[in-house]
N, C-alpha and C. Protein backbone atom coordinates (compact mmCIF):
# COMPACT_ATOMS: atom_id res chain seq x y z
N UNK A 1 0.85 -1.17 0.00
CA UNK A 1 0.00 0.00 0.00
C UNK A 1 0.90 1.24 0.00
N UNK A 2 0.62 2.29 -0.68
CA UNK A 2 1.42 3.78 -1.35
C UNK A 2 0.94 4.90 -0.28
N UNK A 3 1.75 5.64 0.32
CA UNK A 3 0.77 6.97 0.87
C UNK A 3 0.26 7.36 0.07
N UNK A 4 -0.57 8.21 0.35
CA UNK A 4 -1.25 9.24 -0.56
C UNK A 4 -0.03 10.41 -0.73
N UNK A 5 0.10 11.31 -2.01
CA UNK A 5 1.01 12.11 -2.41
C UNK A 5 0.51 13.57 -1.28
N UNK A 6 1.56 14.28 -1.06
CA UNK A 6 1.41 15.23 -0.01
C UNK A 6 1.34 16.11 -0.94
N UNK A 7 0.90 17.48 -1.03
CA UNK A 7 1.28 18.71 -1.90
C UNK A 7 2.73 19.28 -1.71
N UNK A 8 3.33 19.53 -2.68
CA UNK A 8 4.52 20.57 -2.58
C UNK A 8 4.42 21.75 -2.24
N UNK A 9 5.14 21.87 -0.80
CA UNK A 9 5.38 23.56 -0.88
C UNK A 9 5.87 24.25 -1.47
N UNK A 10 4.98 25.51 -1.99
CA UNK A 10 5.70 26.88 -2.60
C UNK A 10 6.25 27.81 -2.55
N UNK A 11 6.64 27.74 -1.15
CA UNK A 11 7.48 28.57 -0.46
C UNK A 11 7.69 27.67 0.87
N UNK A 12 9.13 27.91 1.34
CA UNK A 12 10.19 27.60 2.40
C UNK A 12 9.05 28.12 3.58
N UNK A 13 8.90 29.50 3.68
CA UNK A 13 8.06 30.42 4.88
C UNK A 13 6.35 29.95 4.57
N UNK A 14 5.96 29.29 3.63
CA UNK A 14 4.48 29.22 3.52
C UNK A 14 3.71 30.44 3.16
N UNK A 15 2.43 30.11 2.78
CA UNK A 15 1.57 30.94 2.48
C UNK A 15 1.61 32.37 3.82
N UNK A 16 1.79 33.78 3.54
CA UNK A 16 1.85 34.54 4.12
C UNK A 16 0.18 35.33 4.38
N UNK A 17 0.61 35.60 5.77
CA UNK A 17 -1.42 35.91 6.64
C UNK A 17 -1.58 37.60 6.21
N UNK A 18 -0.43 38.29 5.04
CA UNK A 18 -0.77 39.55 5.30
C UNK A 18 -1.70 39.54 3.61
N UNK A 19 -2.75 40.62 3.58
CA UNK A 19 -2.86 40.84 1.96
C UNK A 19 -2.27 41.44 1.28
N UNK A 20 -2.66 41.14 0.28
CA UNK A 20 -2.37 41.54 -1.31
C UNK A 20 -2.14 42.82 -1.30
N UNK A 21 -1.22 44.00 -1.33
CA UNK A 21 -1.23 45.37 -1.57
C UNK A 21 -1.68 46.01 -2.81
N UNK A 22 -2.18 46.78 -2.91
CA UNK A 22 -2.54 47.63 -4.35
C UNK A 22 -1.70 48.10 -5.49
N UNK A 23 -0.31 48.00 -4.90
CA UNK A 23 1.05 47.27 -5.95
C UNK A 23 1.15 46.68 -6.26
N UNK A 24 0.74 45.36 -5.60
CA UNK A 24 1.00 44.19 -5.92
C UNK A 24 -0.40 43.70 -6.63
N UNK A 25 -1.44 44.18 -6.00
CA UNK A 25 -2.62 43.85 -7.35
C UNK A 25 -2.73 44.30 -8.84
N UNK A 26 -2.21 45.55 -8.50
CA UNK A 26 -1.95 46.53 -10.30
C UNK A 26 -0.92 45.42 -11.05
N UNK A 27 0.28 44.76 -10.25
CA UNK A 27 1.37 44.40 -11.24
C UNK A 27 0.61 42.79 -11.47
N UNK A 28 -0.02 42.01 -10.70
CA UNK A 28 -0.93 40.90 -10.98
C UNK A 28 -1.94 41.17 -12.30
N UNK A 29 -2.48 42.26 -11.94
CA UNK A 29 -3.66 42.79 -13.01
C UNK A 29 -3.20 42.78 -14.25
N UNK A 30 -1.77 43.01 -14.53
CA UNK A 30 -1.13 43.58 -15.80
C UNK A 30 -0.72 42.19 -16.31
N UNK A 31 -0.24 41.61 -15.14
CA UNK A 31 0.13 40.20 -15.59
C UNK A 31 -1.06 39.23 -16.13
N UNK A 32 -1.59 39.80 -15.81
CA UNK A 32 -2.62 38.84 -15.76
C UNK A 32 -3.52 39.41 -17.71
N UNK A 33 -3.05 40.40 -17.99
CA UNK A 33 -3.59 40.89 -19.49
C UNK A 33 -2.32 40.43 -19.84
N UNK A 34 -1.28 39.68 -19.96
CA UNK A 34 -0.82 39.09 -20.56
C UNK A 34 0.63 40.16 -21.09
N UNK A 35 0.91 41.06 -20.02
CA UNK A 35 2.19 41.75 -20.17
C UNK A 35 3.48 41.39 -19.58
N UNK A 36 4.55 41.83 -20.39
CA UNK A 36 5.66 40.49 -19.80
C UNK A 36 6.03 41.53 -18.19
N UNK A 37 7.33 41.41 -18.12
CA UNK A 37 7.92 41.74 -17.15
C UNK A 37 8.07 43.06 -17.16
N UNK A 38 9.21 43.04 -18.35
CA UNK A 38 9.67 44.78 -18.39
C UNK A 38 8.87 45.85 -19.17
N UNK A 39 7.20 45.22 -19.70
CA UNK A 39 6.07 46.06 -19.56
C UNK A 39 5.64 46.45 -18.55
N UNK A 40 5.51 45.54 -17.28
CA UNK A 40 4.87 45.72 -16.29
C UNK A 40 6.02 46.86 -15.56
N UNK A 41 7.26 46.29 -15.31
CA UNK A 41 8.15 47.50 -15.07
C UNK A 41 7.97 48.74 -15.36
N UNK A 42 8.13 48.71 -16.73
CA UNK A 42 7.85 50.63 -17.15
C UNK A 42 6.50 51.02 -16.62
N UNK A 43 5.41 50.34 -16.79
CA UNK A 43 4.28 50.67 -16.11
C UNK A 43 3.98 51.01 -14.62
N UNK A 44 4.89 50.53 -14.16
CA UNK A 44 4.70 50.77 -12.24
C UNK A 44 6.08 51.60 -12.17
N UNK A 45 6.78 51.70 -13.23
CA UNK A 45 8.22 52.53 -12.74
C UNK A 45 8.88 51.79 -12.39
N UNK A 46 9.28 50.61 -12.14
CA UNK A 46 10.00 49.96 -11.09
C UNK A 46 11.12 49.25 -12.44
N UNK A 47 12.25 48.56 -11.87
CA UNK A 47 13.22 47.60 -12.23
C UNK A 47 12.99 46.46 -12.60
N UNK A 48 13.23 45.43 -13.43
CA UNK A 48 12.50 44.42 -14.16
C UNK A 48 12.39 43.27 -12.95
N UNK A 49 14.02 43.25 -12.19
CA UNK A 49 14.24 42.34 -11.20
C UNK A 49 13.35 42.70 -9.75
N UNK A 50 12.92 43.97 -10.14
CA UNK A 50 11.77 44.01 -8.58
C UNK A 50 10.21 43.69 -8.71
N UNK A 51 10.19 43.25 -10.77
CA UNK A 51 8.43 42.78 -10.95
C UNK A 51 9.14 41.24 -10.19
N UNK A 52 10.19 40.50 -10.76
CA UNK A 52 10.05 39.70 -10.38
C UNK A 52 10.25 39.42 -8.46
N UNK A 53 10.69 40.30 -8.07
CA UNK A 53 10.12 39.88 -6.50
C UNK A 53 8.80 40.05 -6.53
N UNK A 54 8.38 40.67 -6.78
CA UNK A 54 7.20 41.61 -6.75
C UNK A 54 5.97 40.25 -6.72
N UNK A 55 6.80 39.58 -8.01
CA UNK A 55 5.69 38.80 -8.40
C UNK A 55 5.83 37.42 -7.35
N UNK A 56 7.21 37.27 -6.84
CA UNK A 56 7.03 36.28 -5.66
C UNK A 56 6.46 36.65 -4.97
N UNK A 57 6.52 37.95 -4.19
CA UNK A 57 5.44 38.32 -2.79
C UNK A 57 4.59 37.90 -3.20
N UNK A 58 3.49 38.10 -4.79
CA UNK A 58 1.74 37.77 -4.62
C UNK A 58 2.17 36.20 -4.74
N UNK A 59 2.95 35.37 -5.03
CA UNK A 59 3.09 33.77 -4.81
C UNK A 59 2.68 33.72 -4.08
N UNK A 60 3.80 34.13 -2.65
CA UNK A 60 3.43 33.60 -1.67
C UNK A 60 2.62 33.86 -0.84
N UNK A 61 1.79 35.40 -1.03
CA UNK A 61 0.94 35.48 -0.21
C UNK A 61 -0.47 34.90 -0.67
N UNK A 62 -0.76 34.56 -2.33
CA UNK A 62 -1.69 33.46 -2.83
C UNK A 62 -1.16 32.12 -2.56
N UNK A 63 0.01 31.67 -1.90
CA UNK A 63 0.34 30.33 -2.18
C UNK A 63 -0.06 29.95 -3.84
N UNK A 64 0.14 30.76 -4.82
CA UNK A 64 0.58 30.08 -5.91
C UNK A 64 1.51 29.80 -6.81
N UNK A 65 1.72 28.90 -7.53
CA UNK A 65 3.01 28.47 -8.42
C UNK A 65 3.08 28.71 -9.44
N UNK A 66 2.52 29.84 -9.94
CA UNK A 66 3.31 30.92 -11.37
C UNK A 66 2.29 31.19 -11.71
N UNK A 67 2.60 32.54 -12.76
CA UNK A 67 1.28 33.67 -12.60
C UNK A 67 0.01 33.47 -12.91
N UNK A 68 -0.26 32.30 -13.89
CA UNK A 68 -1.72 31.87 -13.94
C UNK A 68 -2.22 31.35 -12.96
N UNK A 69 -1.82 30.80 -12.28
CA UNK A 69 -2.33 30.18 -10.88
C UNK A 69 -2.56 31.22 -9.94
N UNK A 70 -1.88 31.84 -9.99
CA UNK A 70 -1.81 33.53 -8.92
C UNK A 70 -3.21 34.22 -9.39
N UNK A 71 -3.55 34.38 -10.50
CA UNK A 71 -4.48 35.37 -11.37
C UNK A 71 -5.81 34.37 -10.96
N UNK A 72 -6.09 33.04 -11.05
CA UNK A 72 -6.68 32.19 -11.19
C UNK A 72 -7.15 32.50 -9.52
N UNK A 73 -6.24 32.59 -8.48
CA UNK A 73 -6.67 32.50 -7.26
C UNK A 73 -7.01 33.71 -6.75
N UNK A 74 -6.44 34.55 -7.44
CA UNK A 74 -6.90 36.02 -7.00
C UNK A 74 -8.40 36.35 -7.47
N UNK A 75 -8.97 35.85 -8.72
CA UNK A 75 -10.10 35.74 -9.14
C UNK A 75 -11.55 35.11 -8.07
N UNK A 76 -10.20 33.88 -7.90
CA UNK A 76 -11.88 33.40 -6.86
C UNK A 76 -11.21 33.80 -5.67
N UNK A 77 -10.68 34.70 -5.36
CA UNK A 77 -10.91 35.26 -3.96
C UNK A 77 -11.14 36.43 -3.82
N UNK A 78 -11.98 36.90 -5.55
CA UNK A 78 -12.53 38.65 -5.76
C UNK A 78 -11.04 39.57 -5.78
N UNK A 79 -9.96 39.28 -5.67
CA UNK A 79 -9.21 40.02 -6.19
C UNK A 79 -9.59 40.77 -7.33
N UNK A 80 -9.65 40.03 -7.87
CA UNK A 80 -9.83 39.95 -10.14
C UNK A 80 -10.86 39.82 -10.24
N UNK A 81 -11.75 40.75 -11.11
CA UNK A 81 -12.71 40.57 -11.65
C UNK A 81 -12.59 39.32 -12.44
N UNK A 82 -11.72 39.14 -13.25
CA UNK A 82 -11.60 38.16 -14.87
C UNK A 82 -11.34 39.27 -15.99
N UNK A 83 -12.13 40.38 -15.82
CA UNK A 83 -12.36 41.06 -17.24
C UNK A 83 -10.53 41.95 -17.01
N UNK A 84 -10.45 42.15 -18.17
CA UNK A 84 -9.26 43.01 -18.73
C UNK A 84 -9.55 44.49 -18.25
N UNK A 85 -8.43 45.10 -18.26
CA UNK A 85 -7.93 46.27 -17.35
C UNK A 85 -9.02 47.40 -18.56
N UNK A 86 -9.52 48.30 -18.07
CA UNK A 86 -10.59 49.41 -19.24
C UNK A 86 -9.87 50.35 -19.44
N UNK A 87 -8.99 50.47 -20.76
CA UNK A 87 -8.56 51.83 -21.19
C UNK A 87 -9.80 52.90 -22.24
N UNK A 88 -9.75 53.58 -22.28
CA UNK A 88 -10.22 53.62 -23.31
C UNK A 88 -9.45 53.60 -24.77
N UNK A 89 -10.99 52.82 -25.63
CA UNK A 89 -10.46 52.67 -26.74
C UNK A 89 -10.55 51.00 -26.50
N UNK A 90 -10.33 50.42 -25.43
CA UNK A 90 -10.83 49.01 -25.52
C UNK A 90 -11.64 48.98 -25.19
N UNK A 91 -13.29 49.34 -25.01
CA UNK A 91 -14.13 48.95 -24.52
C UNK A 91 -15.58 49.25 -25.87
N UNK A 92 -16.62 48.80 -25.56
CA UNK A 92 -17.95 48.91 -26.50
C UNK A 92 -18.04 50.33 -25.83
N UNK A 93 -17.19 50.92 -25.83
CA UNK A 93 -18.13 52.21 -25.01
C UNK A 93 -19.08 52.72 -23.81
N UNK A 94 -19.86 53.16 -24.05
CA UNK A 94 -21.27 53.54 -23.15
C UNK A 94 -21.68 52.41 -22.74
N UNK A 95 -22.14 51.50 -23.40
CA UNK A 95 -22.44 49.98 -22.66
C UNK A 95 -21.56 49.29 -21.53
N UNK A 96 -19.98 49.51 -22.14
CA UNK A 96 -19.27 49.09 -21.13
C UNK A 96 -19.18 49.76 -20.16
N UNK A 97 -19.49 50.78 -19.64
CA UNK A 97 -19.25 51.29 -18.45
C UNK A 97 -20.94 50.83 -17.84
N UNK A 98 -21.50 50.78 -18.44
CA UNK A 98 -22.81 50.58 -17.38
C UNK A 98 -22.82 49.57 -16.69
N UNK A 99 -22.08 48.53 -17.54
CA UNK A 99 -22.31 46.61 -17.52
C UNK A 99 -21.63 46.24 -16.31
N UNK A 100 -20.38 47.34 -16.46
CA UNK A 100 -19.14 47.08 -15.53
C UNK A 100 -19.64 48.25 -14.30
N UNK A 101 -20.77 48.72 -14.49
CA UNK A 101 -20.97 49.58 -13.01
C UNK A 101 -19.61 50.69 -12.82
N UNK A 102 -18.91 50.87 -13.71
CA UNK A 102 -17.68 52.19 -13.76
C UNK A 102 -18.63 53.15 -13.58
N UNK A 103 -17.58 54.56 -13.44
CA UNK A 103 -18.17 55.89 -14.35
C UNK A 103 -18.19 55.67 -15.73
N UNK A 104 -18.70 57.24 -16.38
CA UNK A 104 -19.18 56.70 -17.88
C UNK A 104 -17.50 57.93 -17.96
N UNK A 105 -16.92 57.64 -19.12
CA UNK A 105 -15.67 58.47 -19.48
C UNK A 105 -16.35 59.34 -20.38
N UNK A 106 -15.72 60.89 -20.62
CA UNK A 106 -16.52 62.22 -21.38
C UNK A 106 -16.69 61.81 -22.48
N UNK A 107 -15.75 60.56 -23.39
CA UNK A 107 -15.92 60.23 -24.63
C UNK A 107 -17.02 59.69 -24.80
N UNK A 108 -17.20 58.38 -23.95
CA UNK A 108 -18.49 57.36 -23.95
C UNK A 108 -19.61 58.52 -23.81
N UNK A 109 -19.82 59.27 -22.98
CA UNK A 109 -20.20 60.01 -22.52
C UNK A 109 -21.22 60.67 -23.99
N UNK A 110 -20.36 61.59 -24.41
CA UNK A 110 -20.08 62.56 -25.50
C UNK A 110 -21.16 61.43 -27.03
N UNK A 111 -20.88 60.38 -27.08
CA UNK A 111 -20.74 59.55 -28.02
C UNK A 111 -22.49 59.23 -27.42
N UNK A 112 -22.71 58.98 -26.60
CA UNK A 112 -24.40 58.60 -26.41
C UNK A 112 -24.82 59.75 -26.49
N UNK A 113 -24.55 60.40 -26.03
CA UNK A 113 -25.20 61.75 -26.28
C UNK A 113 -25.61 61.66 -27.67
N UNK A 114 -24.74 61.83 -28.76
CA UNK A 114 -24.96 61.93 -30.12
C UNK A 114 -25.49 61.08 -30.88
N UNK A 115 -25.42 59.79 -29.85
CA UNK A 115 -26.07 58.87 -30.15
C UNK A 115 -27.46 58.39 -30.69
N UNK A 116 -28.01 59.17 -29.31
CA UNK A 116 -29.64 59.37 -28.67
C UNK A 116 -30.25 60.65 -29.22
N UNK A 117 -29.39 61.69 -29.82
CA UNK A 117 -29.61 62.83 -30.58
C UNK A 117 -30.01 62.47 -32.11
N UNK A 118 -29.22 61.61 -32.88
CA UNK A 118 -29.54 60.97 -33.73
C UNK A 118 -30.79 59.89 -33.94
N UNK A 119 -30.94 59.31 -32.98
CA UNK A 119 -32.08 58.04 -32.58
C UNK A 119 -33.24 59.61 -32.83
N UNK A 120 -33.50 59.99 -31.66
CA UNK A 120 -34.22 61.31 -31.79
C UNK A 120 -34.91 61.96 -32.92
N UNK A 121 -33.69 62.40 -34.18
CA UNK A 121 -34.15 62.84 -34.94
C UNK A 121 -34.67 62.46 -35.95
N UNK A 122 -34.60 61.12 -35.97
CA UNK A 122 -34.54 59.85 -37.24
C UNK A 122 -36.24 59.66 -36.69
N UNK A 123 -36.65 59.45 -35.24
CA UNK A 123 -38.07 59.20 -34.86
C UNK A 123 -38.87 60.61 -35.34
N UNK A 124 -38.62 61.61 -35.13
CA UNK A 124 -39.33 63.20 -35.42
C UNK A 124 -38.42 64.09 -36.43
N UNK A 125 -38.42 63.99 -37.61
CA UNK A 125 -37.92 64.96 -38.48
C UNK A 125 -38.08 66.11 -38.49
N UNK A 126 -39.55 66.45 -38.61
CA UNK A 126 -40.30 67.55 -38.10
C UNK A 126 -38.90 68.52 -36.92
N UNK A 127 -38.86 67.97 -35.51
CA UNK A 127 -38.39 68.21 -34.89
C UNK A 127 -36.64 68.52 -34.88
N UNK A 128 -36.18 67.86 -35.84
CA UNK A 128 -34.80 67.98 -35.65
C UNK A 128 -34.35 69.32 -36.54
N UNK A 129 -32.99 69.58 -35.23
CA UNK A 129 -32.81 71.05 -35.66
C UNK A 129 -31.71 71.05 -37.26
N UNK A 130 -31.62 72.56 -37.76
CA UNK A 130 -31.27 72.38 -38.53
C UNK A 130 -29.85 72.57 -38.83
N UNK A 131 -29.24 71.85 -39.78
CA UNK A 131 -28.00 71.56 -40.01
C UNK A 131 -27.06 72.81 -40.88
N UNK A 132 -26.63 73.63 -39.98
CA UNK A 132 -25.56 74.90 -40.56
C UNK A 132 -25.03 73.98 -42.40
């Protein structure tokens, strides 16, 4: 008869009792859209060799074993939404901010406006003003 297999530890010190910092979630977040190292670097300012501590601290304080697993656990523990970081310019616009419960940005913004101005005038011709 075989023991049963034990799990490998992922760290020497174990899973750490403090959370996740808001450094360390932004450089997860980035990792997690699929940016390498020395993207994530220029993006937080930092040195390529401090994403990679960086990226051991969220190891070990997720106890996970490389960054999909990290992203994966940060997800189901509400870290991570799942969805990708909202710049604009990546999003459906006006829809996306409602769906996602954001603010609406002046563009999205700007863009329904003209939107619903158009919808508007297309229903009442009569009504729509006139074009300089």
């Amino acid at each position: 008869m075989t023991t049963p297999a034990r799990p490998v530890p992922t760290s020497r010190r174990g899973p750490s009792k403090r959370p996740v910092t808001p450094h360390q979630l932004r450089a997860l977040q980035l990792a997690a859209n699929g940016s390498t190292q020395a993207a994530i670097a220029s993006q937080l300012g930092i040195d390529d060799k401090s994403v990679g501590k960086l990226m051991t601290e969220i190891f070990r304080k997720l106890d996970a074993r490389n960054v999909a697993h990290a992203v994966l656990l940060a997800c189901r523990a509400g870290l991570l939404d799942g969805r990708p970081l909202l710049r604009h310019g990546d999003h459906a616009g006006y829809e996306a901010h409602r769906k996602r419960r954001i603010p609406y940005c002046e563009p999205c913004r700007e863009g329904e406006k003209a939107y619903r101005d158009e919808l508007k005038a297309k229903r009442n011709p009569e009504k729509a003003p006139e074009s300089p």
